[in-house]
C-alpha atoms as a PDB file:
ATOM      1  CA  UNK A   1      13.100  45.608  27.000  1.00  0.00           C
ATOM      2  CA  UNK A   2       9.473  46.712  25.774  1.00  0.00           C
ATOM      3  CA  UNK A   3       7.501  44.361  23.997  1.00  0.00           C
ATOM      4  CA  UNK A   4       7.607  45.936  20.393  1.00  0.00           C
ATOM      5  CA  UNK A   5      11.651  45.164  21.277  1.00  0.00           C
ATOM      6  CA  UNK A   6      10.799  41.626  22.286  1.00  0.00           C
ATOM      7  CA  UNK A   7       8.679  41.248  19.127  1.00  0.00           C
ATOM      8  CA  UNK A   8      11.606  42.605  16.503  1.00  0.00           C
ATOM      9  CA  UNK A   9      14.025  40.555  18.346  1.00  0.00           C
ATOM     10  CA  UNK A  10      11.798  37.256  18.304  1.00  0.00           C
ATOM     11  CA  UNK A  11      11.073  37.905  14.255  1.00  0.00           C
ATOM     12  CA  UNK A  12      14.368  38.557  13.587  1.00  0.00           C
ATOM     13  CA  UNK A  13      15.612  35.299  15.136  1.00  0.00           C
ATOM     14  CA  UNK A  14      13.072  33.483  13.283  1.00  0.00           C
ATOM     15  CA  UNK A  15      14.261  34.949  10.221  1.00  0.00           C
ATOM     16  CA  UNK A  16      18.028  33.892  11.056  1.00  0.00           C
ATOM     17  CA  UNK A  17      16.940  30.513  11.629  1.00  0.00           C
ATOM     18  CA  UNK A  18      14.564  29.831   8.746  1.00  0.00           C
ATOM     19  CA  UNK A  19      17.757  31.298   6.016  1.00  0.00           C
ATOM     20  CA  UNK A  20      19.963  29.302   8.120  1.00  0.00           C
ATOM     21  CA  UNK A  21      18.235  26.360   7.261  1.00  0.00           C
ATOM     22  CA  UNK A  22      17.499  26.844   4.255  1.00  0.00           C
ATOM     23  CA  UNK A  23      21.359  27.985   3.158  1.00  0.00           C
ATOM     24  CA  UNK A  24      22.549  24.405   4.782  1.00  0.00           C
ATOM     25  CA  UNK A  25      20.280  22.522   2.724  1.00  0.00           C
ATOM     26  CA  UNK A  26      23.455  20.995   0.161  1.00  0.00           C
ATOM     27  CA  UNK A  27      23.505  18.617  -2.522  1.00  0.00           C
ATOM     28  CA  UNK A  28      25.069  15.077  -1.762  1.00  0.00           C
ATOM     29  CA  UNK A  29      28.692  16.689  -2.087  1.00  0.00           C
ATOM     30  CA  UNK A  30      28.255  19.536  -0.117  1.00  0.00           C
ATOM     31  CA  UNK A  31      26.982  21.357  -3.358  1.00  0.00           C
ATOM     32  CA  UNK A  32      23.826  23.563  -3.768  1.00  0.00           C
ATOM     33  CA  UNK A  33      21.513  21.327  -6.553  1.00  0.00           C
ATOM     34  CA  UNK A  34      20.409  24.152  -8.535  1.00  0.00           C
ATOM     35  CA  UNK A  35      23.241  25.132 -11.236  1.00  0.00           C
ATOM     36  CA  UNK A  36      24.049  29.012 -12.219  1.00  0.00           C
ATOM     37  CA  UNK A  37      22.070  29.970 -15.503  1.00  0.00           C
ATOM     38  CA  UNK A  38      24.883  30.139 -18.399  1.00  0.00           C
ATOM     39  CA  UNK A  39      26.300  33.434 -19.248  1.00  0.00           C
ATOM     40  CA  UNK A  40      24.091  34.097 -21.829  1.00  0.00           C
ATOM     41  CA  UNK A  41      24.513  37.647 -23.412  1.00  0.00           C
ATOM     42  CA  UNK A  42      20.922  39.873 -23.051  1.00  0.00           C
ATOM     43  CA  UNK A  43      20.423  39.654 -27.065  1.00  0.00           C
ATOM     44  CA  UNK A  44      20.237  36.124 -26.826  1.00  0.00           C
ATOM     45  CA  UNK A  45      18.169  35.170 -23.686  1.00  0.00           C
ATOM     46  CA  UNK A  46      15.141  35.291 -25.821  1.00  0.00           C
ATOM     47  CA  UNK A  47      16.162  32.608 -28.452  1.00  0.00           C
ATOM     48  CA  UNK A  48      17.770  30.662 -25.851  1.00  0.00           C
ATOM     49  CA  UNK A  49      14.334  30.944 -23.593  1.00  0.00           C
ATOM     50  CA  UNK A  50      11.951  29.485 -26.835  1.00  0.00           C
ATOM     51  CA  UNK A  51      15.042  26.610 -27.307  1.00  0.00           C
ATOM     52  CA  UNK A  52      13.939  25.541 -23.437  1.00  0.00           C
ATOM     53  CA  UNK A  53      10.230  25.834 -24.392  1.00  0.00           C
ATOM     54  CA  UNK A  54      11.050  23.541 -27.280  1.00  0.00           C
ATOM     55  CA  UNK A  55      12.912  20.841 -25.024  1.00  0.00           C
ATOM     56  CA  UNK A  56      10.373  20.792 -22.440  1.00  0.00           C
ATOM     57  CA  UNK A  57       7.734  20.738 -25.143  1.00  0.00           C
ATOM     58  CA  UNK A  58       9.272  17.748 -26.567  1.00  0.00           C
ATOM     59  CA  UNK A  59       9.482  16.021 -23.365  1.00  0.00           C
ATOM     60  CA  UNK A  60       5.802  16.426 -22.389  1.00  0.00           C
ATOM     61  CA  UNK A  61       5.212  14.760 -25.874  1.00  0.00           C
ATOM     62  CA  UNK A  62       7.217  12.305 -25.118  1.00  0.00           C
ATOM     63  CA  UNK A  63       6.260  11.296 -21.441  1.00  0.00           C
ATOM     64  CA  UNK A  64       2.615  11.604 -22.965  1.00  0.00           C
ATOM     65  CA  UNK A  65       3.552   8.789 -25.731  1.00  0.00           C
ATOM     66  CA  UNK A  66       4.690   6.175 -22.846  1.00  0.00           C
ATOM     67  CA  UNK A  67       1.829   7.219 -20.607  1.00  0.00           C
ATOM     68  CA  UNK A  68      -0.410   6.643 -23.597  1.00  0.00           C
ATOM     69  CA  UNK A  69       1.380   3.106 -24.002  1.00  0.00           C
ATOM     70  CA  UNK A  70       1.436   2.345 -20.518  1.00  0.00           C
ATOM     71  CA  UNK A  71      -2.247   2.400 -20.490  1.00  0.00           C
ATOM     72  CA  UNK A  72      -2.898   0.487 -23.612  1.00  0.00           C
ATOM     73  CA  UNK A  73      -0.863  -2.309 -21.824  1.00  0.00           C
ATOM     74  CA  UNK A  74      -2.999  -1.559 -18.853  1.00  0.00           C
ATOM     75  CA  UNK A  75      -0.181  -1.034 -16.434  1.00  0.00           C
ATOM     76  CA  UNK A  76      -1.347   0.684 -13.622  1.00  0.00           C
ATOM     77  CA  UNK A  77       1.548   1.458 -11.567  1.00  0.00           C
ATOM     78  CA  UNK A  78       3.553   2.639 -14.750  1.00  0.00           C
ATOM     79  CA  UNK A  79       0.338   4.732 -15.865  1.00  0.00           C
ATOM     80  CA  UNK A  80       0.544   6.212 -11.854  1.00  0.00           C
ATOM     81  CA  UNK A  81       3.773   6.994 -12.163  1.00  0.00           C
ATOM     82  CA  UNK A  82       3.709   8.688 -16.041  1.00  0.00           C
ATOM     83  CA  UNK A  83       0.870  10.070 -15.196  1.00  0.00           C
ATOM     84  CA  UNK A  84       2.283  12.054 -11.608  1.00  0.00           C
ATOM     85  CA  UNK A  85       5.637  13.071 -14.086  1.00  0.00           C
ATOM     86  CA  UNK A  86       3.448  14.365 -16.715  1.00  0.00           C
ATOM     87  CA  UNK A  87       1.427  16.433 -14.584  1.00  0.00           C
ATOM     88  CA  UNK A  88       4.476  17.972 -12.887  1.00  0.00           C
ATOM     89  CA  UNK A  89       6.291  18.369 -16.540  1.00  0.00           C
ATOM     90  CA  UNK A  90       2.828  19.982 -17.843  1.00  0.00           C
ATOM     91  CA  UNK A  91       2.691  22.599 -14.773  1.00  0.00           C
ATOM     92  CA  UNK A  92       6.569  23.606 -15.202  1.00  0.00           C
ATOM     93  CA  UNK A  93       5.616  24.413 -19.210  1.00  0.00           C
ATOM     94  CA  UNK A  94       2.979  26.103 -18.216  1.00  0.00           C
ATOM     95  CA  UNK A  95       5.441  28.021 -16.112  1.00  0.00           C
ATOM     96  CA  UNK A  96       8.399  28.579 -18.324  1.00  0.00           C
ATOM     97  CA  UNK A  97       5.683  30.077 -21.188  1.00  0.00           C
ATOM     98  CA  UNK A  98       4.836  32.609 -18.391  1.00  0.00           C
ATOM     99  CA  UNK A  99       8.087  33.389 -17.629  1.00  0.00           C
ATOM    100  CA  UNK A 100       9.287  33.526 -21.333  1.00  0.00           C
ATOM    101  CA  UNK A 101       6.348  36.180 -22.041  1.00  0.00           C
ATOM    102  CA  UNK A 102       7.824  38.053 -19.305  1.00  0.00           C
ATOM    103  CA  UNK A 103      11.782  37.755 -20.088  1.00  0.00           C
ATOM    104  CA  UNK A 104      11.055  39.013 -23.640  1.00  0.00           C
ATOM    105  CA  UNK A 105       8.680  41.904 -21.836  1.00  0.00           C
ATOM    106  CA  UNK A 106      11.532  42.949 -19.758  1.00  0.00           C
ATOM    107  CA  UNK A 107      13.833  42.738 -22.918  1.00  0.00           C
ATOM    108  CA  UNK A 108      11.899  45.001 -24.820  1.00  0.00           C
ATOM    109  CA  UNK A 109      11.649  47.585 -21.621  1.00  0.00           C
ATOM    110  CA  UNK A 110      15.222  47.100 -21.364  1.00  0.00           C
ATOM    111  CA  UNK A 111      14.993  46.422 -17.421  1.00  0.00           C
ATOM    112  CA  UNK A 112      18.029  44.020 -17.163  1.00  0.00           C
ATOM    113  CA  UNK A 113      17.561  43.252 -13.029  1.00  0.00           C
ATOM    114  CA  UNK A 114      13.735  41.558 -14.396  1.00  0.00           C
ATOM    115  CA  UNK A 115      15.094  39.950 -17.773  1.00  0.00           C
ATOM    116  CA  UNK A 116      18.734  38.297 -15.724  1.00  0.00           C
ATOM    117  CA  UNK A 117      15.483  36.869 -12.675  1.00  0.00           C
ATOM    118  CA  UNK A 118      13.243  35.384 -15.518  1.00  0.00           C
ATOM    119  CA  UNK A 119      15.763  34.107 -16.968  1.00  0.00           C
ATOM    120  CA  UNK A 120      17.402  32.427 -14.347  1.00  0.00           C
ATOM    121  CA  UNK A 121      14.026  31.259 -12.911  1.00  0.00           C
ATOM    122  CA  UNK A 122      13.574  29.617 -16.843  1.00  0.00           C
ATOM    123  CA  UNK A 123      16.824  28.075 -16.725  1.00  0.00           C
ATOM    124  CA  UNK A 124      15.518  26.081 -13.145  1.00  0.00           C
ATOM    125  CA  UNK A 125      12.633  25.191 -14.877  1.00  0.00           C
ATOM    126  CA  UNK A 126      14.125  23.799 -17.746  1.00  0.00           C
ATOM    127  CA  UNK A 127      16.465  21.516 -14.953  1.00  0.00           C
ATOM    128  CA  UNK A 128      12.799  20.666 -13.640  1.00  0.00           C
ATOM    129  CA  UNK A 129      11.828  19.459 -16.686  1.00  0.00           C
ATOM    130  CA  UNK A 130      15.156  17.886 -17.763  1.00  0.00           C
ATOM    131  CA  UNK A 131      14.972  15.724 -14.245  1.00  0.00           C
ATOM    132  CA  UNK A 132      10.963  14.674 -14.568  1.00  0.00           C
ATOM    133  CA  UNK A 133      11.749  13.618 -18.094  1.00  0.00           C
ATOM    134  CA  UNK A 134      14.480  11.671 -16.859  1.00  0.00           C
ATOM    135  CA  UNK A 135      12.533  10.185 -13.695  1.00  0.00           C
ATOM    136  CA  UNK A 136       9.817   9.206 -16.250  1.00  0.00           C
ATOM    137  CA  UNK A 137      12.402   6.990 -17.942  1.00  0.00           C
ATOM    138  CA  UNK A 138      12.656   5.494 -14.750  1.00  0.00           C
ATOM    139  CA  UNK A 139       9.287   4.446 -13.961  1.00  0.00           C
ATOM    140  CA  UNK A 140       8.595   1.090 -13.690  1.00  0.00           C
ATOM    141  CA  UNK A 141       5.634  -0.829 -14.639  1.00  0.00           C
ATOM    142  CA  UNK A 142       3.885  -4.015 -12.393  1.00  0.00           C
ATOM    143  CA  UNK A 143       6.013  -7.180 -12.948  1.00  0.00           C
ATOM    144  CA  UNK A 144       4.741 -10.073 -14.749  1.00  0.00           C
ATOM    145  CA  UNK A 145       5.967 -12.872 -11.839  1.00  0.00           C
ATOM    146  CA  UNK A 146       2.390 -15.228 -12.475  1.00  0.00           C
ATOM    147  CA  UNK A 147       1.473 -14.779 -16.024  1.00  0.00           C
ATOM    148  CA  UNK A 148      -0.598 -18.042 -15.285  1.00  0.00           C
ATOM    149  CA  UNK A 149      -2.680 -20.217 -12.509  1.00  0.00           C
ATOM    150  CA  UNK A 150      -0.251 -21.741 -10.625  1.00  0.00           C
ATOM    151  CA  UNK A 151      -0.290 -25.559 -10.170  1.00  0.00           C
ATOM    152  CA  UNK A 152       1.967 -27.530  -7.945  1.00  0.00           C
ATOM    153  CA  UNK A 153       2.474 -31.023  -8.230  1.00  0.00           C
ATOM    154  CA  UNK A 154       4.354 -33.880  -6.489  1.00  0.00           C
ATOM    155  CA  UNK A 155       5.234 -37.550  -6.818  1.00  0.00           C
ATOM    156  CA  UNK A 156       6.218 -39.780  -3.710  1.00  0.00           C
ATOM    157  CA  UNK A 157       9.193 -42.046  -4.119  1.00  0.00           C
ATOM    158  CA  UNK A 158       8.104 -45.687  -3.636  1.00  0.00           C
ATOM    159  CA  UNK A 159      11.400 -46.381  -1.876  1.00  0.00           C
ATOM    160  CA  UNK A 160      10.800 -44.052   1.344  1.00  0.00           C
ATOM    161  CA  UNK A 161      10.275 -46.664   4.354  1.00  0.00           C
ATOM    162  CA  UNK A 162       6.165 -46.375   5.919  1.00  0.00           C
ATOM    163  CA  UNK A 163       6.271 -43.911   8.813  1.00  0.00           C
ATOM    164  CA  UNK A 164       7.174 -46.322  11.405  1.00  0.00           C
ATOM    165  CA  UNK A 165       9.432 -49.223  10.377  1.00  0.00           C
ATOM    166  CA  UNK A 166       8.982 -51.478  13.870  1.00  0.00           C
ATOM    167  CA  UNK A 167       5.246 -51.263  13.780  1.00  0.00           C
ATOM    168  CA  UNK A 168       4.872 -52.038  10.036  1.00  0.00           C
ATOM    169  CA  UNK A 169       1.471 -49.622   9.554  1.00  0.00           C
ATOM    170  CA  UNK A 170       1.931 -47.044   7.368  1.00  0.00           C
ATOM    171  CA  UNK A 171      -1.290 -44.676   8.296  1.00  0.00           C
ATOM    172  CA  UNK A 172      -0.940 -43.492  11.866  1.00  0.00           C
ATOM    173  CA  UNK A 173      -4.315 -42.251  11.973  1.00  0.00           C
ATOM    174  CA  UNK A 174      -5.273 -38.872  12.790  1.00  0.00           C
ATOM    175  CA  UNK A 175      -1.960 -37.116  14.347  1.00  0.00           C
ATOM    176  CA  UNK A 176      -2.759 -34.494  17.623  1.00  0.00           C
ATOM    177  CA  UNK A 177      -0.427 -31.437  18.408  1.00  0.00           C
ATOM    178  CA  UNK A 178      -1.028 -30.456  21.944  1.00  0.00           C
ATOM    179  CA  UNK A 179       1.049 -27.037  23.167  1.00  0.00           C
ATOM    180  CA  UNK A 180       0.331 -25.483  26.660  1.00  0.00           C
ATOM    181  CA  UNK A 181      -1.247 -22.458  26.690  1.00  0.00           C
ATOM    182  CA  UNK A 182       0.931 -19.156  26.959  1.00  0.00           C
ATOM    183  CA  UNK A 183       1.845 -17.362  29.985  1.00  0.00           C
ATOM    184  CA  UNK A 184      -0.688 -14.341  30.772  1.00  0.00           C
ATOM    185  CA  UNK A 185       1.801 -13.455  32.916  1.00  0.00           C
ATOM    186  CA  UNK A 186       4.985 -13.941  33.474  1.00  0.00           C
ATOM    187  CA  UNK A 187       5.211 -14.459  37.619  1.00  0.00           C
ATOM    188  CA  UNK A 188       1.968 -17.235  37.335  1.00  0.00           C
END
């Protein structure tokens, strides 16, 4: 084989393998994660595009409330956390206004293969947004486990016997612990 034949063959078995991957990438139940858009008919993709602007919209607003919240309680690993999901939910708006501008481009031109891609790619977005709004429900805030100084405190019972009954003293004095050294190695 020449080398230009060496070169096709070696791209085109990268390209196998890289779509091979990628099309065995499931869901937990064997199941691809993305859904179908619905079957939406083409005089209707427009309204239903602003209805996921309006949802994801809402969303931000909301996530931005219990940021907002988050850091008047002065939570900082809630605040992270809100603040990572609100970032990701702002970029996928900014996204989805993009793509509606171009669906209802592509409606007016009448080019159906550009309108069905936007709006699929909108209805993805719109799953983005639905799953960061519901991982921001999920975030969790620092625990309150010492909402205090802690103070520890203990009484003796007068009716344990001294430390050595035969010898009738009940302070040994100063107590020594004397270990051997460890083995440097192990045939010494």
């Amino acid at each position: 084989m020449t080398r230009s034949r060496w070169f096709v063959a070696l791209i085109a078995l990268g390209a196998v393998m890289s779509f091979g991957s990628a099309s065995a990438q499931t869901g937990p139940a064997g199941t691809v994660d993305v859904k179908t858009a619905p079957a939406v008919p083409a005089s209707e993709q427009g309204a239903v595009a602003d209805q996921y602007l309006t949802k994801m919209q809402v969303s931000s607003t909301r996530v931005r409330h219990l940021l907002d919240d988050a850091r008047r309680a002065k939570d900082v690993v809630k605040t992270t956390c809100l603040s990572d999901k609100l970032a990701q939910l702002e970029v996928a708006l900014k996204s989805a206004r993009e793509r509606t501008a171009a669906l209802k481009a592509a409606i007016a031109r009448g080019d159906s293969d550009v309108r069905n891609h936007e709006f699929t790619v909108l209805n993805v977005l719109r799953q983005r947004g639905e799953q960061l709004d519901a991982e921001a429900n999920q975030c969790i805030g620092e625990e309150i486990g010492f909402p205090g100084e802690t103070r520890s405190s203990f009484k003796v019972d007068p009716n344990i016997a001294p430390v050595d009954p035969g010898t009738g003293t009940t302070d040994p004095g100063p107590v020594f612990v004397l270990t051997p050294p460890n083995a440097v190695s192990p045939t010494r």
